[in-house]
PDB file of N, CA and C in Angstrom:
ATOM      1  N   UNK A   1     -76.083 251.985 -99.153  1.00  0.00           N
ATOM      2  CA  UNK A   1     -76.977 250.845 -99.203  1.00  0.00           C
ATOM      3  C   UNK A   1     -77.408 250.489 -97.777  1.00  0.00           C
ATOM      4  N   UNK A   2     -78.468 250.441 -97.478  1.00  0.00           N
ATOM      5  CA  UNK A   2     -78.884 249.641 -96.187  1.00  0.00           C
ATOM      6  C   UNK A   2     -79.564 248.443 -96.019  1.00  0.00           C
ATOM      7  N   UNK A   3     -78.984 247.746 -96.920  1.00  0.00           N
ATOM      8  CA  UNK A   3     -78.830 246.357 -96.525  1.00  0.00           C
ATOM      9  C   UNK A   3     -78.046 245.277 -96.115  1.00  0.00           C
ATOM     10  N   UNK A   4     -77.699 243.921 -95.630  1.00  0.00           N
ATOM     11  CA  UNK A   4     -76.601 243.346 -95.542  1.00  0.00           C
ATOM     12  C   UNK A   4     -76.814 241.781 -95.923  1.00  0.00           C
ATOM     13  N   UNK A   5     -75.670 241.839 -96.475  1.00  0.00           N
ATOM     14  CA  UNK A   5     -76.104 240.478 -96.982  1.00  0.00           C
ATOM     15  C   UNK A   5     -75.079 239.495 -96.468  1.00  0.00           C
ATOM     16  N   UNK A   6     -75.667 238.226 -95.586  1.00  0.00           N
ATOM     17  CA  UNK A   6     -74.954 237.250 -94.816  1.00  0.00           C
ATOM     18  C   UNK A   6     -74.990 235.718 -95.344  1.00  0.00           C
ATOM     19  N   UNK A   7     -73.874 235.160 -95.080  1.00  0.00           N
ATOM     20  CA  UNK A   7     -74.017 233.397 -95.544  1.00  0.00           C
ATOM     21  C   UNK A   7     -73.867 233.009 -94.490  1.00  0.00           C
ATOM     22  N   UNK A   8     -74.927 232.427 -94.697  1.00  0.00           N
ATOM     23  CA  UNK A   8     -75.448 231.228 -92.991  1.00  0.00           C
ATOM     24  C   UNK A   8     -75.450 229.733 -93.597  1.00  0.00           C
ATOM     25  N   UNK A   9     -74.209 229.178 -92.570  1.00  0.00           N
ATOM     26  CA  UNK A   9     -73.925 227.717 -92.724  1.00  0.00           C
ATOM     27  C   UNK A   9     -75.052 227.184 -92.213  1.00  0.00           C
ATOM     28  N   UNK A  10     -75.736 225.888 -92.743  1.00  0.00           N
ATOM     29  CA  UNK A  10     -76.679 225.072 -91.938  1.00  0.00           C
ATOM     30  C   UNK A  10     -76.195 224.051 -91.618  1.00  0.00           C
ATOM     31  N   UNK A  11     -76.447 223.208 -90.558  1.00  0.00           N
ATOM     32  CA  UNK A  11     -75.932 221.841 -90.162  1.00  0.00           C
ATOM     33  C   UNK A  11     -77.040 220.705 -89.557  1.00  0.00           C
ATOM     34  N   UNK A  12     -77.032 219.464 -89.786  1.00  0.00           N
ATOM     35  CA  UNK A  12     -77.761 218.398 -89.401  1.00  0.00           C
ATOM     36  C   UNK A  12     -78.897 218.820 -90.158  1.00  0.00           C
ATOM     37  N   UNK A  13     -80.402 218.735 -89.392  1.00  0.00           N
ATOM     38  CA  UNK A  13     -81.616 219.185 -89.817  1.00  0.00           C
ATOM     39  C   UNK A  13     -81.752 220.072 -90.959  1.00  0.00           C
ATOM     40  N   UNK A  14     -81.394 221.412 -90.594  1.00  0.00           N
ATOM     41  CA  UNK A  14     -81.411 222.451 -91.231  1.00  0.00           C
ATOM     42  C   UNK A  14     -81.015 222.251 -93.074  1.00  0.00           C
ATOM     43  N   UNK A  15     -79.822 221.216 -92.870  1.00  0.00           N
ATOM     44  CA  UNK A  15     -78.746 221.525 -93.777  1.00  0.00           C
ATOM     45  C   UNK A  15     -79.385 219.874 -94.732  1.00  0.00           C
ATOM     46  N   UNK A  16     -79.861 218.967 -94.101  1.00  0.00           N
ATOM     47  CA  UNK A  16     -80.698 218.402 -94.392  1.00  0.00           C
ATOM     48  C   UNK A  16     -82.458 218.533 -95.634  1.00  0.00           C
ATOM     49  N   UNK A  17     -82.947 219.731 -94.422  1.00  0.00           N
ATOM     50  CA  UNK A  17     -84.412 219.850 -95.432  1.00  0.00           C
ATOM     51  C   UNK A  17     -84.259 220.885 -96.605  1.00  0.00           C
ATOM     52  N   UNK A  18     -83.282 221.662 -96.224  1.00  0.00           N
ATOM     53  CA  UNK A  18     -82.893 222.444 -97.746  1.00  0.00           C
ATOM     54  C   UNK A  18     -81.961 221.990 -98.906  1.00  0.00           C
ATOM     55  N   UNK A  19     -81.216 221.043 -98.367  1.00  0.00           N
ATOM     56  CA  UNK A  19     -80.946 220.339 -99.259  1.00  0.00           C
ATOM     57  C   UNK A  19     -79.302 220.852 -99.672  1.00  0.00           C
ATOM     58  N   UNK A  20     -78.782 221.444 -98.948  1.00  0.00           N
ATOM     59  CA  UNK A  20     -77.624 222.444 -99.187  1.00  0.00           C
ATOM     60  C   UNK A  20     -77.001 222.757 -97.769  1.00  0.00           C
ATOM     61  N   UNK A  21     -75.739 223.417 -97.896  1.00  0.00           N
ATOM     62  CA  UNK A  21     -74.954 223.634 -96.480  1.00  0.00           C
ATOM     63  C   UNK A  21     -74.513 224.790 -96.261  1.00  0.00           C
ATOM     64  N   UNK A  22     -74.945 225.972 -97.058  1.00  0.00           N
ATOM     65  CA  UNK A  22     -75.158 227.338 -97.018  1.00  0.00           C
ATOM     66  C   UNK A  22     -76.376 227.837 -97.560  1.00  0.00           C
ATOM     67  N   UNK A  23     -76.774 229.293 -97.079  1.00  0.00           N
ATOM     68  CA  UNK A  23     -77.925 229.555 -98.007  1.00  0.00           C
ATOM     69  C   UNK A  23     -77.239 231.283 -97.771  1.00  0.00           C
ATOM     70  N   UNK A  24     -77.506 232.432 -98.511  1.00  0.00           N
ATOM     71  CA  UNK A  24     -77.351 233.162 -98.452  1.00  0.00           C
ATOM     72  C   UNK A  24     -78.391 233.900 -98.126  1.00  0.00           C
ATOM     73  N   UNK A  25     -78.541 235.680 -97.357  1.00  0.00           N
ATOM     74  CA  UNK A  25     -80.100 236.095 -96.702  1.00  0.00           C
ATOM     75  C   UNK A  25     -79.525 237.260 -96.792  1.00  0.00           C
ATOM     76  N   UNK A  26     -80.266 238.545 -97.259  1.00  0.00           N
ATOM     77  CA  UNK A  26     -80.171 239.679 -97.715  1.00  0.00           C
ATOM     78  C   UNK A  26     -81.549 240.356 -96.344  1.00  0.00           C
ATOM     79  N   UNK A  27     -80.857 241.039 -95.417  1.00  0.00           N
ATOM     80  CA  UNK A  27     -81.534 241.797 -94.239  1.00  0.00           C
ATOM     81  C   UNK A  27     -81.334 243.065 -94.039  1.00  0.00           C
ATOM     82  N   UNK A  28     -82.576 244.185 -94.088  1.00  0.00           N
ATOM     83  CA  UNK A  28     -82.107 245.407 -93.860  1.00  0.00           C
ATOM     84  C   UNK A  28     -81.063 245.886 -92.731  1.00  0.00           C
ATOM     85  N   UNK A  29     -80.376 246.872 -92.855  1.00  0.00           N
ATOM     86  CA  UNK A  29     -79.547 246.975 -91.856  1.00  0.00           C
ATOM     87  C   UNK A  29     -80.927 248.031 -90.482  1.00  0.00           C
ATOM     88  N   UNK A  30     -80.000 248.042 -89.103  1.00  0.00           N
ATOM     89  CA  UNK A  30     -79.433 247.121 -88.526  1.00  0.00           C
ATOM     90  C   UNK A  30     -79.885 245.696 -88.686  1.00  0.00           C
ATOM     91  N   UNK A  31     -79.096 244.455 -87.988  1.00  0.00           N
ATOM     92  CA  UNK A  31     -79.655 243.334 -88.694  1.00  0.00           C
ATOM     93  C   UNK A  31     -78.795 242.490 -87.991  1.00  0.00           C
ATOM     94  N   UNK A  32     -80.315 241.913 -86.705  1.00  0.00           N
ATOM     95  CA  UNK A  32     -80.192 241.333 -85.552  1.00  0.00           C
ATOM     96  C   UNK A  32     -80.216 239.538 -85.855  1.00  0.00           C
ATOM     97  N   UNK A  33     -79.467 238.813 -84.889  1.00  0.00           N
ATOM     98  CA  UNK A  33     -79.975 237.284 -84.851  1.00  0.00           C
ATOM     99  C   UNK A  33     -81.488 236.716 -84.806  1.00  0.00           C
ATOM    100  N   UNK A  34     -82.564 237.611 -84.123  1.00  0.00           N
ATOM    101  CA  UNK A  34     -84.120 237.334 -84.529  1.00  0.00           C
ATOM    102  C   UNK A  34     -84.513 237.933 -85.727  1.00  0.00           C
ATOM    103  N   UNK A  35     -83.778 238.977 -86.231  1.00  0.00           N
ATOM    104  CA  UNK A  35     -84.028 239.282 -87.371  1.00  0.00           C
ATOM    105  C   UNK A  35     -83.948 237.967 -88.823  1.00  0.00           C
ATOM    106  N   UNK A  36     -82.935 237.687 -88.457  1.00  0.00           N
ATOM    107  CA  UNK A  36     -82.248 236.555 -89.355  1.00  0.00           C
ATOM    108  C   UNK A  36     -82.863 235.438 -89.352  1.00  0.00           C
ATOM    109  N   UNK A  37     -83.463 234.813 -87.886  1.00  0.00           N
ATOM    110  CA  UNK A  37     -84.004 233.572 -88.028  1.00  0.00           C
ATOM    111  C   UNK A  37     -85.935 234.091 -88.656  1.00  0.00           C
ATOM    112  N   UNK A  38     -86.253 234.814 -88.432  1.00  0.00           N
ATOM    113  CA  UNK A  38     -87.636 235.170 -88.905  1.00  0.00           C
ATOM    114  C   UNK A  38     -87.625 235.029 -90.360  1.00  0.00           C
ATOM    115  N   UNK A  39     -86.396 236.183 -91.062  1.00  0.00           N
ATOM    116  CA  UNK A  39     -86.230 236.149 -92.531  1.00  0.00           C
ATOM    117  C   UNK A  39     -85.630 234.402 -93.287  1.00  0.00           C
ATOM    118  N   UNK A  40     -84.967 233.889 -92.500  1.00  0.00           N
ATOM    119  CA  UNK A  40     -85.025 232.723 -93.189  1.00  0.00           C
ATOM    120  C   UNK A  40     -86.122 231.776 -92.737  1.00  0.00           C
ATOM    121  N   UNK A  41     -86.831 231.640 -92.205  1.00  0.00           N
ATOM    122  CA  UNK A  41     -88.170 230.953 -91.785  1.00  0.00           C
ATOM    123  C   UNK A  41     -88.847 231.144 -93.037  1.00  0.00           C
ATOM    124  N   UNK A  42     -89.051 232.376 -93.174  1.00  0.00           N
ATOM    125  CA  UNK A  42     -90.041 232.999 -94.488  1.00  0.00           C
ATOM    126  C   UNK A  42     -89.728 232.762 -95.667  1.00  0.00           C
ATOM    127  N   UNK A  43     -88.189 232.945 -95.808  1.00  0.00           N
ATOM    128  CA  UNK A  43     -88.095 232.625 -96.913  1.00  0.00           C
ATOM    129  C   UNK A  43     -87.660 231.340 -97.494  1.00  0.00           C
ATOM    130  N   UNK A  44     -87.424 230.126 -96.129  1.00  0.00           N
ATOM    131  CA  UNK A  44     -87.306 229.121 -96.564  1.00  0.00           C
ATOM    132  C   UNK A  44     -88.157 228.497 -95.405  1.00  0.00           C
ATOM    133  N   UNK A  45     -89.519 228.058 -95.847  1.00  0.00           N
ATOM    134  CA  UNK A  45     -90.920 227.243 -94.939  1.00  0.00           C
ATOM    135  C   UNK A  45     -90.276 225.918 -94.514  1.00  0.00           C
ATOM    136  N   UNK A  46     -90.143 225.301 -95.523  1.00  0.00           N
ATOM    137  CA  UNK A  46     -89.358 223.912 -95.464  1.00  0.00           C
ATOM    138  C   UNK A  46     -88.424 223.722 -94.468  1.00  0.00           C
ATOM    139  N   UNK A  47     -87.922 224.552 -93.795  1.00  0.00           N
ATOM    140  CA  UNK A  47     -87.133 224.297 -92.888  1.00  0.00           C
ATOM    141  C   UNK A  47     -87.740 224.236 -91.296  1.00  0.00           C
ATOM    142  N   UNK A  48     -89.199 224.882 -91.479  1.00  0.00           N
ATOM    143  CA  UNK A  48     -89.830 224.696 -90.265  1.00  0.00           C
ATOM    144  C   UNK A  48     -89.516 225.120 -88.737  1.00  0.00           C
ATOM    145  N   UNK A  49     -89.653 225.143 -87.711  1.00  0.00           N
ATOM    146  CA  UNK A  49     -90.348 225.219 -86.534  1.00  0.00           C
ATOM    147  C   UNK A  49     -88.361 224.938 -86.205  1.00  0.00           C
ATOM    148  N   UNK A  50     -87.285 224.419 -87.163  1.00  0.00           N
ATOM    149  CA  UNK A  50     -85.780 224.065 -86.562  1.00  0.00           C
ATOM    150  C   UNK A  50     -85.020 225.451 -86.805  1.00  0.00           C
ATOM    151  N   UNK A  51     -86.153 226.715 -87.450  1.00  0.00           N
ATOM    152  CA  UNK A  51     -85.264 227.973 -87.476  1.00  0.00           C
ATOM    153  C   UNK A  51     -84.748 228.013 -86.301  1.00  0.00           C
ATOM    154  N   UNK A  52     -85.908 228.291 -85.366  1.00  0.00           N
ATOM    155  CA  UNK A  52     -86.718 229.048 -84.583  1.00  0.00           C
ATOM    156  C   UNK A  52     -85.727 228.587 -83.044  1.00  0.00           C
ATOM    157  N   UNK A  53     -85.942 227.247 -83.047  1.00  0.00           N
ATOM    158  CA  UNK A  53     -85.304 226.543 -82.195  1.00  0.00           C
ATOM    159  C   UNK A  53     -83.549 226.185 -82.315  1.00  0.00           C
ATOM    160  N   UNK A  54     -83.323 226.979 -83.233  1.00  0.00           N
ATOM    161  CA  UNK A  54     -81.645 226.403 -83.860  1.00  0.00           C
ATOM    162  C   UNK A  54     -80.941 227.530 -82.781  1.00  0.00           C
ATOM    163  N   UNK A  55     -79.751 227.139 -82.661  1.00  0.00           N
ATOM    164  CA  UNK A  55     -78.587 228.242 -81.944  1.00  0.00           C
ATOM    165  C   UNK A  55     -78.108 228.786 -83.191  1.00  0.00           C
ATOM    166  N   UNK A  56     -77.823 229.950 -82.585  1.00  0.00           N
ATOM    167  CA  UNK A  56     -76.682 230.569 -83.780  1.00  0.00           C
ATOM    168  C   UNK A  56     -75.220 230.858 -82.786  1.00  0.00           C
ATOM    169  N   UNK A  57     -74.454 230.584 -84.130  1.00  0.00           N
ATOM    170  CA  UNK A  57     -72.859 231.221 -83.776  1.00  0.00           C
ATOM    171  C   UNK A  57     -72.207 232.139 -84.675  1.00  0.00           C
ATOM    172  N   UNK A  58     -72.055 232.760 -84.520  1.00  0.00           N
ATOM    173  CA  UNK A  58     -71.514 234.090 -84.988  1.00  0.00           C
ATOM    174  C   UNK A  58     -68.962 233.632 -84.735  1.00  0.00           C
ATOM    175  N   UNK A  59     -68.650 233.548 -85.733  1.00  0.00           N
ATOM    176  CA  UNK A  59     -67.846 233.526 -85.455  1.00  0.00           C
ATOM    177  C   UNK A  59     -67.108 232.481 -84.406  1.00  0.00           C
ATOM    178  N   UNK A  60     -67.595 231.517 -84.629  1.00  0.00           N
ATOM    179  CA  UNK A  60     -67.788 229.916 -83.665  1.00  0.00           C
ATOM    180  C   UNK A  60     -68.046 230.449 -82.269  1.00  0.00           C
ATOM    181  N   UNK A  61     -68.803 231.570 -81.394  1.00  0.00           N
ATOM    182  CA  UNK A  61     -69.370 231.571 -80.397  1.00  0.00           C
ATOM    183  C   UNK A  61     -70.731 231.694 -80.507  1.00  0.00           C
ATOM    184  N   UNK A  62     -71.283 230.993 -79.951  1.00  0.00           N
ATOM    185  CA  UNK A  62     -73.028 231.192 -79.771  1.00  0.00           C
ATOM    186  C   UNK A  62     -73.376 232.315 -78.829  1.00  0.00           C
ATOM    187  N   UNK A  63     -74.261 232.740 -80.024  1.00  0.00           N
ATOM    188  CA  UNK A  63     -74.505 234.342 -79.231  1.00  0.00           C
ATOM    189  C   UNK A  63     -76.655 234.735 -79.204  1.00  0.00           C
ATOM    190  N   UNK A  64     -77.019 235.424 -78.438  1.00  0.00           N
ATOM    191  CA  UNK A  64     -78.365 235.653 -78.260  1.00  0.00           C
ATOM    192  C   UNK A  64     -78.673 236.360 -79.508  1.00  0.00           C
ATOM    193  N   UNK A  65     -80.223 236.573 -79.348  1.00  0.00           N
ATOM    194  CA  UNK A  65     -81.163 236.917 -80.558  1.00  0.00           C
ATOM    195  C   UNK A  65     -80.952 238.588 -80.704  1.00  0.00           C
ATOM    196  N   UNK A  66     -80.539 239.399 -79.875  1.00  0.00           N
ATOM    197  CA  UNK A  66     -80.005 240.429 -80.003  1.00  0.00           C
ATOM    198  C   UNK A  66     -78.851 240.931 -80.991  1.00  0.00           C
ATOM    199  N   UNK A  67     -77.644 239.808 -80.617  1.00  0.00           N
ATOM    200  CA  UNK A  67     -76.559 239.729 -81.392  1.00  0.00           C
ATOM    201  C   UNK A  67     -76.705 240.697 -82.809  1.00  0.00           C
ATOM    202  N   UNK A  68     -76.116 242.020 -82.730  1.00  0.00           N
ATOM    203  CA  UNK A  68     -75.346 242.387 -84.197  1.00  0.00           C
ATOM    204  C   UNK A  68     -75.345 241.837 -85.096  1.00  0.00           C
ATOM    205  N   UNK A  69     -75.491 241.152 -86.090  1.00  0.00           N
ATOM    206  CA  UNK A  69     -74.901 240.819 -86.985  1.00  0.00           C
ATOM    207  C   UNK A  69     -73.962 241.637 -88.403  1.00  0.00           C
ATOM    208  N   UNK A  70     -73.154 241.311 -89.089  1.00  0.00           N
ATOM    209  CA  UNK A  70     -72.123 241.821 -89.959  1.00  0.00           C
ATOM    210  C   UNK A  70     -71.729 241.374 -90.801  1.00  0.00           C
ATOM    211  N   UNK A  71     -71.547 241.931 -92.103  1.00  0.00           N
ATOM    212  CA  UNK A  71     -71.136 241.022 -93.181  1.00  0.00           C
ATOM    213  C   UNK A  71     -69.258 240.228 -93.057  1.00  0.00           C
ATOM    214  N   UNK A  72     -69.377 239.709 -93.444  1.00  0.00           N
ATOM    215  CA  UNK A  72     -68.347 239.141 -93.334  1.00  0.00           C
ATOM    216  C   UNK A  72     -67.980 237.906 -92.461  1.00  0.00           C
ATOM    217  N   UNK A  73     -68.895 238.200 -91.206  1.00  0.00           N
ATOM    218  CA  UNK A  73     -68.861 237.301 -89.935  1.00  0.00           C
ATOM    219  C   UNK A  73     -69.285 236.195 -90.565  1.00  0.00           C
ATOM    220  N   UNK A  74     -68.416 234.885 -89.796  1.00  0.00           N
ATOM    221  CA  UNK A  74     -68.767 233.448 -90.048  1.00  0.00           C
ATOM    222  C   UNK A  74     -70.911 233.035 -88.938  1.00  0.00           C
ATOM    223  N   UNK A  75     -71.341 233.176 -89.667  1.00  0.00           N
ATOM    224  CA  UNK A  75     -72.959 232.701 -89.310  1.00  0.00           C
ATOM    225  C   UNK A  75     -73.067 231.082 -89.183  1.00  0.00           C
ATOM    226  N   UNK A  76     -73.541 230.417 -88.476  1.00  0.00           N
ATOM    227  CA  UNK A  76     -73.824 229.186 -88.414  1.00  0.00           C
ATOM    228  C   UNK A  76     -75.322 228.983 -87.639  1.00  0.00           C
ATOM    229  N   UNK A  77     -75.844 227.922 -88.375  1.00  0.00           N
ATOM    230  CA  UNK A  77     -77.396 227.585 -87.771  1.00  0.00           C
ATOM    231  C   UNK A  77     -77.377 226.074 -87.133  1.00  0.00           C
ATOM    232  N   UNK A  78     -77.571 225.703 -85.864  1.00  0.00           N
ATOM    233  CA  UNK A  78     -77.196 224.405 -85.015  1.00  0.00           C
ATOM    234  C   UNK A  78     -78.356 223.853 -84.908  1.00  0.00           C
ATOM    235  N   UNK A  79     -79.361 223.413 -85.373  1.00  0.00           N
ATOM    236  CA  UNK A  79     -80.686 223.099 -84.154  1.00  0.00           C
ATOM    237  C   UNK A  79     -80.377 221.924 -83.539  1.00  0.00           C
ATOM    238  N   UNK A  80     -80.814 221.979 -82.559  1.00  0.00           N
ATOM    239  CA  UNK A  80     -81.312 221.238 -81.289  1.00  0.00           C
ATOM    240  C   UNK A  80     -80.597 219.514 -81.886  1.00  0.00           C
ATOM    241  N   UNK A  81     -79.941 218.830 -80.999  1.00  0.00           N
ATOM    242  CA  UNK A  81     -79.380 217.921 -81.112  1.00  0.00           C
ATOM    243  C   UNK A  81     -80.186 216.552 -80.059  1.00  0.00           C
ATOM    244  N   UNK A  82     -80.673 215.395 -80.683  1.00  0.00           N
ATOM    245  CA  UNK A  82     -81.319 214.931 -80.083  1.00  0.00           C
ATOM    246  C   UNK A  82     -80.739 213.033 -80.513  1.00  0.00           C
ATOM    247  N   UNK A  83     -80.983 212.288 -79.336  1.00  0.00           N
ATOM    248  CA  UNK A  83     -80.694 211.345 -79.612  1.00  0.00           C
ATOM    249  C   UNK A  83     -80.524 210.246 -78.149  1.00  0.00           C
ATOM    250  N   UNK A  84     -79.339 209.269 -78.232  1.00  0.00           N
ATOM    251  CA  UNK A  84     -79.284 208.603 -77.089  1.00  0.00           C
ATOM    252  C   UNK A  84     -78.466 207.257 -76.867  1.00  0.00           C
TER     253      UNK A  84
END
């Protein structure tokens, strides 16, 4: 099979406009962190312009858009924290 299929936690915003605190995302393999935020953009609109701008953590470290990704690995989506 060359695909992989990952559960990405959402938090604040994210976890907010979808309405839920996981979503699951099915990405051909290999199957990068820009890969991941593009495919959930698309496949979830509603979440908007906070894909794009969100951190990811892979395994509670935040890692770049390059980043591997793997099934099994803990995924998390952070966006941008704002306030005062």
């Amino acid at each position: 099979m060359n695909d992989t299929t990952l559960r990405i936690r959402l938090f604040a915003g994210l976890k907010d406009r979808l309405g839920r605190a996981e979503v699951d995302l099915t990405l051909p393999k290999p199957a990068h962190v820009r890969d991941l935020k593009a495919a959930l953009a698309a496949a979830h609109p509603e979440l908007g312009p906070l894909v794009q701008a969100a951190r990811v953590a892979v395994d509670q470290a935040f890692v770049g858009p390059e980043h591997l990704l793997a099934p099994g690995q803990e995924i998390a989506l952070i966006p941008p924290v704002s306030g005062g």
